[in-house]
Every structure is written in structure tokens, then in C-alpha cells.
C-alpha atoms as a PDB file:
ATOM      1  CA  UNK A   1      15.856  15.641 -26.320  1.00  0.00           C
ATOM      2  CA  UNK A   2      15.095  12.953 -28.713  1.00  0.00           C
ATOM      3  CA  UNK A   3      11.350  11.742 -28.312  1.00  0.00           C
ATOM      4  CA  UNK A   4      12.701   7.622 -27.224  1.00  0.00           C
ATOM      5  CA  UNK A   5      14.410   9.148 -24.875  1.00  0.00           C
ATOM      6  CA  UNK A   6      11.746  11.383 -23.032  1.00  0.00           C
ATOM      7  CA  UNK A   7       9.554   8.144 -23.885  1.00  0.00           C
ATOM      8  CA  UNK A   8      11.752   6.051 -21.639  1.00  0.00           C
ATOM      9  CA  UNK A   9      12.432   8.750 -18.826  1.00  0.00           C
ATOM     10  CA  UNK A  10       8.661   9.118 -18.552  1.00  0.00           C
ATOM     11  CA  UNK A  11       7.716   5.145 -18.116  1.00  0.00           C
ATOM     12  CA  UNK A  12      10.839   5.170 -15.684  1.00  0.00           C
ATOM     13  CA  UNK A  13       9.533   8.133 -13.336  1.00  0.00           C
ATOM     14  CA  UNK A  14       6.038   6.421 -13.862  1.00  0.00           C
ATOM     15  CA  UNK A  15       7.166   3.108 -12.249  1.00  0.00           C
ATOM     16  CA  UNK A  16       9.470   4.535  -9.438  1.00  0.00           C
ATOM     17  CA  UNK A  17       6.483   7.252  -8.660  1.00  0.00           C
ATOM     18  CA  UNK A  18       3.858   3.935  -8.525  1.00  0.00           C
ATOM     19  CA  UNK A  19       6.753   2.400  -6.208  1.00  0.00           C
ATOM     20  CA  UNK A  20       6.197   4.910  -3.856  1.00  0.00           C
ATOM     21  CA  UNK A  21       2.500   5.199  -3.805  1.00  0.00           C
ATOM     22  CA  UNK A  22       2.161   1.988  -2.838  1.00  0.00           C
ATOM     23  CA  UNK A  23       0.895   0.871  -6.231  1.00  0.00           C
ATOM     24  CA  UNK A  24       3.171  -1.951  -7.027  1.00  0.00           C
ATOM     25  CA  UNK A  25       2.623  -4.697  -4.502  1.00  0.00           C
ATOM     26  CA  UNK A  26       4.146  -8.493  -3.859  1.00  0.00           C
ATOM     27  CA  UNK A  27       3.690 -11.462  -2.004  1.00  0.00           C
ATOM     28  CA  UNK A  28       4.948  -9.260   1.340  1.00  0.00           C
ATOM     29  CA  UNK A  29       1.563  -7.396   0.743  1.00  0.00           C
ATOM     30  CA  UNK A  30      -1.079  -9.881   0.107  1.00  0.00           C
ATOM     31  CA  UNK A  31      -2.293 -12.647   1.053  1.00  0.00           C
ATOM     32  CA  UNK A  32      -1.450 -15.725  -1.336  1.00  0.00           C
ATOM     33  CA  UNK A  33      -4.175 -17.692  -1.355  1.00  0.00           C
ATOM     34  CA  UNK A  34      -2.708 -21.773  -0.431  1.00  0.00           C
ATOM     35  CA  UNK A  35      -3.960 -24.681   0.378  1.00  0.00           C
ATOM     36  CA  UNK A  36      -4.506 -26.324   3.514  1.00  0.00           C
ATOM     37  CA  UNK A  37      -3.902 -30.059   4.511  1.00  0.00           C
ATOM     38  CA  UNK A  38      -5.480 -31.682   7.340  1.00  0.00           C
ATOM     39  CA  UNK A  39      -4.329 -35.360   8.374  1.00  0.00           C
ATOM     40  CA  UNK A  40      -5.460 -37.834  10.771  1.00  0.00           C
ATOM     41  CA  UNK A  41      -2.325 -40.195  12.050  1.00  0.00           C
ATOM     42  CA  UNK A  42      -2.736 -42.998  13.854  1.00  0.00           C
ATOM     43  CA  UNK A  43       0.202 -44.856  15.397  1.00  0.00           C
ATOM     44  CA  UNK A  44       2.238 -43.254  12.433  1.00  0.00           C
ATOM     45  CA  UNK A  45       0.299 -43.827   9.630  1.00  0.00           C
ATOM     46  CA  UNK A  46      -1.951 -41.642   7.830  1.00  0.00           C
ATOM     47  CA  UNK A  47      -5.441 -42.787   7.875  1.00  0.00           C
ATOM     48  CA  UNK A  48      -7.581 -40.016   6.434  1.00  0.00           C
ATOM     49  CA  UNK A  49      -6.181 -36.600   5.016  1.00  0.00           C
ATOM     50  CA  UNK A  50      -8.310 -33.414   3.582  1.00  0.00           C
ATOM     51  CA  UNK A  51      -6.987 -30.690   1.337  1.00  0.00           C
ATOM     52  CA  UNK A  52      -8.895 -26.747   1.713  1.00  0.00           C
ATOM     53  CA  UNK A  53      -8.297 -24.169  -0.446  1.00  0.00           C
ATOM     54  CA  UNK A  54      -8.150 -20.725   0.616  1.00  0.00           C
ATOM     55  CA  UNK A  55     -11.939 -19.922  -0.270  1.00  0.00           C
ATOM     56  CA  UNK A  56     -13.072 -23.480   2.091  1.00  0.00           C
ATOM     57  CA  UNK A  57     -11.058 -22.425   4.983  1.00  0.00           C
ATOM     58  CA  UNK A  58     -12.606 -18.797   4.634  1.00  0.00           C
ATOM     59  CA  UNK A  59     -16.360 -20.296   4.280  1.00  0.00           C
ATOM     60  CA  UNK A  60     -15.869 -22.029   7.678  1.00  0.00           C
ATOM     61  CA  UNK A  61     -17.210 -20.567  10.836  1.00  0.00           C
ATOM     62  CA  UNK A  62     -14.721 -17.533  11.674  1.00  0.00           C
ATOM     63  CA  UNK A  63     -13.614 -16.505  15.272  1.00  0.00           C
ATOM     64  CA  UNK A  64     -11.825 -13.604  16.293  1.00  0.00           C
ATOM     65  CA  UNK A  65      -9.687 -12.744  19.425  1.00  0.00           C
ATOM     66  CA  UNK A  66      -7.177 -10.541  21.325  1.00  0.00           C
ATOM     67  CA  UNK A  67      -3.238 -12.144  19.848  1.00  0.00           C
ATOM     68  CA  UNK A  68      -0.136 -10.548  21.281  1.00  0.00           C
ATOM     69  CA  UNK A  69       3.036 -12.683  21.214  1.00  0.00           C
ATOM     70  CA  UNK A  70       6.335 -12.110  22.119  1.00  0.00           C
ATOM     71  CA  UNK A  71       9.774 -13.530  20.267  1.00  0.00           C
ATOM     72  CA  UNK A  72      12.460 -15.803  22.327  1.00  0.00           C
ATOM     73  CA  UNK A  73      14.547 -12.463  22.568  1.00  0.00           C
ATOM     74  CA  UNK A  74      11.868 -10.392  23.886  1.00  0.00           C
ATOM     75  CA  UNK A  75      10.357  -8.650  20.898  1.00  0.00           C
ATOM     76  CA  UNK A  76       6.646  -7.799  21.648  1.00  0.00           C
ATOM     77  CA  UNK A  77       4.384  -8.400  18.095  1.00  0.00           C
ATOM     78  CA  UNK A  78       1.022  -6.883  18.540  1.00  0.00           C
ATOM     79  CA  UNK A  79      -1.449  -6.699  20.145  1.00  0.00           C
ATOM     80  CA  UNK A  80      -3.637  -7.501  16.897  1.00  0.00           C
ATOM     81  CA  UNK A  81      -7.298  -8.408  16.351  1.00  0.00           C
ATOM     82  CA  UNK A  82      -6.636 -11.739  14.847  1.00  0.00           C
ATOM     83  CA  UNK A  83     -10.284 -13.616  12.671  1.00  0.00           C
ATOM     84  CA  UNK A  84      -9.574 -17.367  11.479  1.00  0.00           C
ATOM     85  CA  UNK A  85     -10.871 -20.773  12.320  1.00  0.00           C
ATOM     86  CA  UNK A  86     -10.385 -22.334  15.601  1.00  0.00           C
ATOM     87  CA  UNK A  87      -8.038 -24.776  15.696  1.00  0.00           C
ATOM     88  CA  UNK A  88     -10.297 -27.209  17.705  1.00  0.00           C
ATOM     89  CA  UNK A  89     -13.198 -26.660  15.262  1.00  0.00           C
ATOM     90  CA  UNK A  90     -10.610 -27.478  12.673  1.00  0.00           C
ATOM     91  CA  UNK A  91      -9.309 -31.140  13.507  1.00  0.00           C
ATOM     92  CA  UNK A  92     -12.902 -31.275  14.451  1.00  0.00           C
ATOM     93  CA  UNK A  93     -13.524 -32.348  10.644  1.00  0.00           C
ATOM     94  CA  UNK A  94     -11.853 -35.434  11.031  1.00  0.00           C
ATOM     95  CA  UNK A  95     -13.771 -36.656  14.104  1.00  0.00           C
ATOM     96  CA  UNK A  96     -14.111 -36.223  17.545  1.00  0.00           C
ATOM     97  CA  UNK A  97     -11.001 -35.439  19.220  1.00  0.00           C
ATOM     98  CA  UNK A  98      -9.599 -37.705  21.333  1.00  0.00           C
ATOM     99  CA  UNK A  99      -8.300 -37.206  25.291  1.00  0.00           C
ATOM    100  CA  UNK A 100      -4.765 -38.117  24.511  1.00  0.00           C
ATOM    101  CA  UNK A 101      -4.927 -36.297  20.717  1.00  0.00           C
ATOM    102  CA  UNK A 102      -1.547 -34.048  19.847  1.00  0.00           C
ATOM    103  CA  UNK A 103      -2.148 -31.477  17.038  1.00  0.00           C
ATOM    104  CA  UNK A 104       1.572 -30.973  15.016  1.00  0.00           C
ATOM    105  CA  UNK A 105       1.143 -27.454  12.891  1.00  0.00           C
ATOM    106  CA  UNK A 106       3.951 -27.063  10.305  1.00  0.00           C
ATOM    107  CA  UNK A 107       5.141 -24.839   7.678  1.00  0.00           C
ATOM    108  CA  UNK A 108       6.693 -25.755   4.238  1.00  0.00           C
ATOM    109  CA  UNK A 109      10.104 -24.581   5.742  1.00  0.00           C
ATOM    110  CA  UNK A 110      10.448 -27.548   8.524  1.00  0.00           C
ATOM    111  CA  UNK A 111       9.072 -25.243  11.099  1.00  0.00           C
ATOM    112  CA  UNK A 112       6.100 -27.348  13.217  1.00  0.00           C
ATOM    113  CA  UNK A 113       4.545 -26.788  16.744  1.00  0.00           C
ATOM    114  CA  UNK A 114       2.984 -29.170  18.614  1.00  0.00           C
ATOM    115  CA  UNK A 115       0.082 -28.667  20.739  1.00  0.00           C
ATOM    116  CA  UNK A 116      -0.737 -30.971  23.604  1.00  0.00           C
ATOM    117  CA  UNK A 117      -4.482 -31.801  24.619  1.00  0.00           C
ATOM    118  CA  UNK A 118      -4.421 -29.494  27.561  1.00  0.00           C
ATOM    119  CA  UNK A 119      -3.298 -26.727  25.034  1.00  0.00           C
ATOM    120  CA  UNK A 120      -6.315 -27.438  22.616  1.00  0.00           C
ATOM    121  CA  UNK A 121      -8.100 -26.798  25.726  1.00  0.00           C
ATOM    122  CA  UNK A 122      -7.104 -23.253  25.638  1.00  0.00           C
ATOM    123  CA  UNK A 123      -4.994 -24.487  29.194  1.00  0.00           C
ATOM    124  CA  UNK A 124      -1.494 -24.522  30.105  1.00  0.00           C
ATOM    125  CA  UNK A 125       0.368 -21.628  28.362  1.00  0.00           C
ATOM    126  CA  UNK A 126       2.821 -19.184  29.776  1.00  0.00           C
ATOM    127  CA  UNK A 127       1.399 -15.840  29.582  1.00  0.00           C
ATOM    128  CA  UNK A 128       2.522 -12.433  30.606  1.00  0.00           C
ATOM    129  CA  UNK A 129       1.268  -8.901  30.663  1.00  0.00           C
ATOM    130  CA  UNK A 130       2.464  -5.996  28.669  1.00  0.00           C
ATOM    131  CA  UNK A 131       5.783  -5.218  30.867  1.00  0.00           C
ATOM    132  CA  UNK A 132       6.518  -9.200  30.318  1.00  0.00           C
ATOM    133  CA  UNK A 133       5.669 -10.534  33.807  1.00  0.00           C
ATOM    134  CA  UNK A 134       4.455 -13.604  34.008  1.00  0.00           C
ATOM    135  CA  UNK A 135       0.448 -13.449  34.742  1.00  0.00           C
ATOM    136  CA  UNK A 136      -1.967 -16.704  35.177  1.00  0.00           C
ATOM    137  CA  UNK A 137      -3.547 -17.506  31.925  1.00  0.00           C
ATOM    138  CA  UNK A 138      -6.938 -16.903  31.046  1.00  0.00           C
ATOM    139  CA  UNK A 139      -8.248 -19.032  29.098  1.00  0.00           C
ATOM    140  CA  UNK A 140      -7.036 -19.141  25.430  1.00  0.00           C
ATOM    141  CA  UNK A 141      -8.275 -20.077  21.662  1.00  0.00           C
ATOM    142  CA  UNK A 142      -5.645 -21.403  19.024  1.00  0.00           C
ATOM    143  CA  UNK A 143      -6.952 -19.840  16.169  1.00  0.00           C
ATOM    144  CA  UNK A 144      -5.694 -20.592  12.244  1.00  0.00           C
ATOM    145  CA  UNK A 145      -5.432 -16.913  11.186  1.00  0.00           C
ATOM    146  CA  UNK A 146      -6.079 -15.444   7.724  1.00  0.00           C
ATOM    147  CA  UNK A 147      -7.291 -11.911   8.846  1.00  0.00           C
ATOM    148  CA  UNK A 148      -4.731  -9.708  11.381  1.00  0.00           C
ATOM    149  CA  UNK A 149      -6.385  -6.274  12.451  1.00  0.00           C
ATOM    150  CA  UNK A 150      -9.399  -6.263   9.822  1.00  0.00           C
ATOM    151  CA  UNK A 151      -7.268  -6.929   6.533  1.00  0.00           C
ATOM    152  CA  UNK A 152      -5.846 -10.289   5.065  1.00  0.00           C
ATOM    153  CA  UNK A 153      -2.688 -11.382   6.413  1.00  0.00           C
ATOM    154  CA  UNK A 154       0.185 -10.072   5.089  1.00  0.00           C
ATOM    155  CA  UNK A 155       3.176 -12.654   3.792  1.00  0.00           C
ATOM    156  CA  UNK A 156       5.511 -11.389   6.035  1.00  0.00           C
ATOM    157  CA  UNK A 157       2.932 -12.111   8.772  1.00  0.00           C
ATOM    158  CA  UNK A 158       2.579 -15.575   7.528  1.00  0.00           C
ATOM    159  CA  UNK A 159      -0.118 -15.640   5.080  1.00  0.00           C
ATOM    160  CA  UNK A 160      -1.779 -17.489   3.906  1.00  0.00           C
ATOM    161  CA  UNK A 161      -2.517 -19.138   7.187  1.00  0.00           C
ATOM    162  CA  UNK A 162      -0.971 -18.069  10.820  1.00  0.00           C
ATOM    163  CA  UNK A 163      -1.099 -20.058  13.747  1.00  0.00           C
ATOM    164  CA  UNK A 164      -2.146 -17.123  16.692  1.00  0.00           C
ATOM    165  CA  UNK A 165      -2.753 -17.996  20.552  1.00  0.00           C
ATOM    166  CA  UNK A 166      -6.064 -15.508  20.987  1.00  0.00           C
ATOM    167  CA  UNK A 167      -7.646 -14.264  24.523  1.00  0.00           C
ATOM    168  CA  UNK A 168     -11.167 -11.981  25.202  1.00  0.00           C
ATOM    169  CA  UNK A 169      -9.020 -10.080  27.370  1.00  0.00           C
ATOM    170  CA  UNK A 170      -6.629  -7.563  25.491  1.00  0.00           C
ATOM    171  CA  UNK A 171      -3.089  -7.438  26.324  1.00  0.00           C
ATOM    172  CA  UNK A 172      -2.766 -11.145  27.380  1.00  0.00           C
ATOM    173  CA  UNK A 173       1.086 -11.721  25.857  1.00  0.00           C
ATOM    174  CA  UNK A 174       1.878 -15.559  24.584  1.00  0.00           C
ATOM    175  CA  UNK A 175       4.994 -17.425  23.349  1.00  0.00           C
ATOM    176  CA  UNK A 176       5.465 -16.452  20.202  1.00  0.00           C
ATOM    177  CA  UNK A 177       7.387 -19.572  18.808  1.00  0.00           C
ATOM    178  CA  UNK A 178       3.664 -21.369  19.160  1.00  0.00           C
ATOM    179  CA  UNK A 179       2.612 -18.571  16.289  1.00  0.00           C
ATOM    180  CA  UNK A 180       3.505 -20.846  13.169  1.00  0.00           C
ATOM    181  CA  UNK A 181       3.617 -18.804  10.386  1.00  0.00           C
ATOM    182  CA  UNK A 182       2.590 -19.735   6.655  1.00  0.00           C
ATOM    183  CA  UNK A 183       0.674 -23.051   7.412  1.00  0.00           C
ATOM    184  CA  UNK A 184       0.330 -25.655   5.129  1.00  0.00           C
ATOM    185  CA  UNK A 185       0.086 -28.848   7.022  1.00  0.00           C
ATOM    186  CA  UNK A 186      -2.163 -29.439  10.139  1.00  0.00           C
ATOM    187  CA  UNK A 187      -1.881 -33.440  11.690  1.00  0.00           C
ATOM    188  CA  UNK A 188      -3.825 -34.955  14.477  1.00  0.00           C
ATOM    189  CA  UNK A 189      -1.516 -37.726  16.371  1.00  0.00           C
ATOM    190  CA  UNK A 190      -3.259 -40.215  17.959  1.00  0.00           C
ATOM    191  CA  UNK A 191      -1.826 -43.557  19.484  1.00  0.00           C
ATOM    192  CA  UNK A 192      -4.092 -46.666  18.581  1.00  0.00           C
END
């Protein structure tokens, strides 16, 4: 065997062995850092707007919570320990929050969620228990998520930022089509 060749068969085991260990890794296994933009609307129009990077949203005052979700078909995701920055503390930077306030959490894909005031209130959300019966709610914290069970959020979990619907109590199951994934936008709505 010519020495190019053994050459090139060794670099090509190298890479498909690293493969395997784990030791190549892509956006599905890291967090990316992004950034973050928060927007006051009133009547429509924009009236003040912030922009966080990765590192600001991290150097804010972290929570962490019980998340469990389930999909529209049933699929249970969880339960994780989810760490992030609490919603309300959040739009909290651009004021106090008003009584009629809707917060609109969207994705660069089109997805967005909006949560009513009640909701920002940790109130009114359909919960159920881990055989998917329908339980009364204890009371819940929207959390922005950048940490899921101790490590940075994953892409395919959402990453950078993930919307997650937290309780103190473990095994409290939410809607998970409130859980946006990779958030970029955050907007407060309020009428004039």
C-alpha cells in the first residue's frame, strides 16, 4: 500500500471514529449564542425597542423551575429543570407593565405566541398531570430559557432562547405550543 493512500485511509477512520465519539458537534449540539429584541408597541407602533446579546440576557437575574409540556398530538417533552429569565422580569425593562399589556413571543420562522395579562400572571393555563388529565393549575412562571436540565440549550431544543411554562411542583404538564422555540423577538402590546 502506497503511503497517500494509508495517509488518506487514516484521516478518514480519524474523522468517522471522532463522529462517533461525539467529537464533531453542530448547531443541534450547542447553543448559538443570538440576540434578543425587546419592543414596546403602542397602538401599533413601536415606541421603544432594546437589543441583548446572549452574554446580557445571561447576566440578568436567572430563575429556574419544573417545565413539562406536551405536543397537540399528545407527545409528553420532559419533565426538565428549565434556568432563564422570567418573562415578567423581562418586559419589565421597558416599564411597568400595564393591566391590559399582551406579550407576542416569536421566532424567526413566523412562529409567535401570545400571552394574555392573566397568563403573565402565571394564571389561566390548562394543565394536566403525568397520565394527561386535566388538573387545576398551580401557579406558573413563563420563563425565557437558555439552560434545560443543567446544560445550555440544545438547537433542536430551541436555543438560543426557549419560551418554557415552569411550576415548583414537578410533573405539572402545560401546552406545549406556548413553548416558542428559538426566540428572537419579544413585543409588549399595549392600546393607548
Amino acid at each position: 500500500m502506497n503511503l497517500r493512500l494509508a495517509v488518506s485511509l487514516a484521516l478518514l477512520f480519524t474523522v468517522i471514529s471522532c463522529g462517533f465519539a461525539g467529537c464533531v458537534s453542530g448547531p443541534e449540539d450547542a447553543a448559538i449564542p443570538g440576540n434578543l429584541t425587546l419592543a414596546m408597541v403602542v397602538n401599533g407602533n413601536v415606541t421603544d425597542e432594546k437589543v441583548f446579546g446572549y452574554t446580557d440576557i445571561l447576566a440578568l437575574p436567572s430563575y429556574t423551575g419544573q417545565g413539562y409540556a406536551v405536543s397537540t398530538v399528545g407527545i409528553k417533552y420532559g419533565p426538565y429543570v428549565c434556568t432563564g429569565v422570567k418573562l415578567a422580569n423581562l418586559v419589565s425593562l421597558l416599564g411597568a407593565p400595564g393591566p391590559d399589556d399582551s406579550v407576542w413571543v416569536s421566532a424567526p420562522d413566523g412562529y409567535m405566541w401570545v400571552f394574555e395579562p392573566d397568563q403573565m400572571a402565571g394564571r389561566n393555563f390548562i394543565t394536566f398531570d403525568d397520565n394527561l388529565i386535566e388538573i387545576p393549575s398551580p401557579p406558573l412562571t413563563i420563563v425565557l430559557m437558555y439552560e434545560q436540565d443543567g446544560k445550555p440549550l440544545a438547537y433542536n431544543d430551541g436555543a438560543p432562547f426557549r419560551i418554557a411554562i415552569t411550576s415548583e411542583e414537578p410533573g405539572v404538564i402545560t401546552e406545549g405550543s406556548a413553548w416558542v422555540k428559538w426566540v428572537d423577538r419579544i413585543e409588549v402590546h399595549r392600546k393607548g
